[in-house]
C-alpha atoms as a PDB file:
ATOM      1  CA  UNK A   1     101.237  99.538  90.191  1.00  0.00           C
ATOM      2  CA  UNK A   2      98.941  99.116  93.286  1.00  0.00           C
ATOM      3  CA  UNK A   3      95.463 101.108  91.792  1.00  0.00           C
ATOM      4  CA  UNK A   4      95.870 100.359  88.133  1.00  0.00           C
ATOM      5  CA  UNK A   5      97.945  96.464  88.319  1.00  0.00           C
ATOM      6  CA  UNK A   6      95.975  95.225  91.242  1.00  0.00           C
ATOM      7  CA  UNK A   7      99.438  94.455  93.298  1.00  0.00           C
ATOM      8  CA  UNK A   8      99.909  94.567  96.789  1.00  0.00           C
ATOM      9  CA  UNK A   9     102.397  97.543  98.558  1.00  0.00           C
ATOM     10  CA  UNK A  10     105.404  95.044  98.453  1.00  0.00           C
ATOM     11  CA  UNK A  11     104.738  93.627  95.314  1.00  0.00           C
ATOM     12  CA  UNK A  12     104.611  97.307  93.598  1.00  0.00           C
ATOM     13  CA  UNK A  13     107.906  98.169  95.691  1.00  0.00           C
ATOM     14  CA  UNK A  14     109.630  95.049  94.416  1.00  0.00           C
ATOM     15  CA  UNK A  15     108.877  96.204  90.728  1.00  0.00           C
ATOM     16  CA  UNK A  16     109.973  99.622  90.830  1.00  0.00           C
ATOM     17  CA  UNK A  17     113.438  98.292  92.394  1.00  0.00           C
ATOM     18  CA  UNK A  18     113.178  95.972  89.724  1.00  0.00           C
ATOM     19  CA  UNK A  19     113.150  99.298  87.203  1.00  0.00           C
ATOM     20  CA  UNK A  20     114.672 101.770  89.099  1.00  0.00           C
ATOM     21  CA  UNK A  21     117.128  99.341  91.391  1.00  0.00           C
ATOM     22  CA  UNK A  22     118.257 101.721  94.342  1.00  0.00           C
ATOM     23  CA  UNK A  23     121.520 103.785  93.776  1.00  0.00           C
ATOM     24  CA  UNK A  24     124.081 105.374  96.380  1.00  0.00           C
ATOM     25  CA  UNK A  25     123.968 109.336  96.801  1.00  0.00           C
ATOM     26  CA  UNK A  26     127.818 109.027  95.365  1.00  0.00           C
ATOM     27  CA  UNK A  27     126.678 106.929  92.614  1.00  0.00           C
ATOM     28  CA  UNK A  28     128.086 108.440  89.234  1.00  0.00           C
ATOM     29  CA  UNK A  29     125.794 109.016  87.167  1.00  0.00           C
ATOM     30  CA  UNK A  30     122.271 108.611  89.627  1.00  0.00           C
ATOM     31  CA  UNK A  31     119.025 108.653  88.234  1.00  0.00           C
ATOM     32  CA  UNK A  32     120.154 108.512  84.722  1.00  0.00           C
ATOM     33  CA  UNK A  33     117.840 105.588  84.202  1.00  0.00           C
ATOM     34  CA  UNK A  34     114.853 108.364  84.827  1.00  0.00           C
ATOM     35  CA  UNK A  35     114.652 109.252  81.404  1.00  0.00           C
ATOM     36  CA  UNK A  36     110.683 108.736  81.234  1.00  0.00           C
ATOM     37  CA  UNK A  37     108.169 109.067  84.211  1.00  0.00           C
ATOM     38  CA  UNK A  38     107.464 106.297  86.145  1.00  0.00           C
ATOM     39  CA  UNK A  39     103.987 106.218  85.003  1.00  0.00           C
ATOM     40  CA  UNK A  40     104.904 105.016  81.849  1.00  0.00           C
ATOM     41  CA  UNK A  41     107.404 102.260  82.596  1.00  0.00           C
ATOM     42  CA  UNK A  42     104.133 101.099  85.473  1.00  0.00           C
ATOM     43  CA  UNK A  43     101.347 101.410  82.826  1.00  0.00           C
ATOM     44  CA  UNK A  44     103.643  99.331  80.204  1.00  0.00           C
ATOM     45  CA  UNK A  45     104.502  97.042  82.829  1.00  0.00           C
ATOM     46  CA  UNK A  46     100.742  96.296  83.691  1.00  0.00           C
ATOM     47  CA  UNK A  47      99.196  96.785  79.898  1.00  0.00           C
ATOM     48  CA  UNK A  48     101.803  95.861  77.669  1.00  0.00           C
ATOM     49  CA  UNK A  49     104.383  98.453  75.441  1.00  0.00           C
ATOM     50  CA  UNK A  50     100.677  99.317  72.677  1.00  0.00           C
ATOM     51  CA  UNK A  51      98.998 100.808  76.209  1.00  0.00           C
ATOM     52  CA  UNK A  52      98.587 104.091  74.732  1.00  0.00           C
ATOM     53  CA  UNK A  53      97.558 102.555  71.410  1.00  0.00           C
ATOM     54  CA  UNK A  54      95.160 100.607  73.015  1.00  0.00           C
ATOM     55  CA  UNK A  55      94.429 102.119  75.919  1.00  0.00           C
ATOM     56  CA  UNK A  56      94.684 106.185  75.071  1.00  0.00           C
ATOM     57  CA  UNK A  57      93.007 107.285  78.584  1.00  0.00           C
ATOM     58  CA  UNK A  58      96.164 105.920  80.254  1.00  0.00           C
ATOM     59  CA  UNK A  59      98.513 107.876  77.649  1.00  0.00           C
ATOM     60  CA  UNK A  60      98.959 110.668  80.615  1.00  0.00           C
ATOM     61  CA  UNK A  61      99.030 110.170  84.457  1.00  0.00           C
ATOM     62  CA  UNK A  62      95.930 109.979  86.044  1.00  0.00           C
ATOM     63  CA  UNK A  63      94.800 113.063  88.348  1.00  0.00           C
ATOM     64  CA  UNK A  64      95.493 110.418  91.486  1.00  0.00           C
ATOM     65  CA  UNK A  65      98.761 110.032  90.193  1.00  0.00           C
ATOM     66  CA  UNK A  66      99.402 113.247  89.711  1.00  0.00           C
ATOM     67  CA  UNK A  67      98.332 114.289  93.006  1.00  0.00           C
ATOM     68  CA  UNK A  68     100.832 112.354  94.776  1.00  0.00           C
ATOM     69  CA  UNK A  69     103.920 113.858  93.420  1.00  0.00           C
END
């Protein structure tokens, strides 16, 4: 959200709690919500739900992206 939508470190935080709001360790159910990678939801997010029609070198992660996991 920072590199690719141009936001600043809070602004990217405050849309991925937006997504993916925070959920207690006890929570049933956690991370359910993670059904795609987070690349996608950011990349539709920023370019709209045609990106990979549209946009087809964004279809997979970049190698910067990747090389933070």
């Amino acid at each position: 959200m920072r590199h690719h939508g141009g936001l600043t470190p809070s602004q990217a935080r405050a849309a991925a709690l937006e997504r993916y709001p925070y959920e207690p360790d006890d929570a049933p159910f956690r991370g359910l919500v993670l059904h795609e990678e987070a690349w996608h939801w950011a990349m539709s997010v920023i370019h709209g739900d045609r990106y990979m029609v549209e946009l087809p070198g964004l279809a997979q992660p970049s190698v910067e992206y990747r090389a933070l996991e």
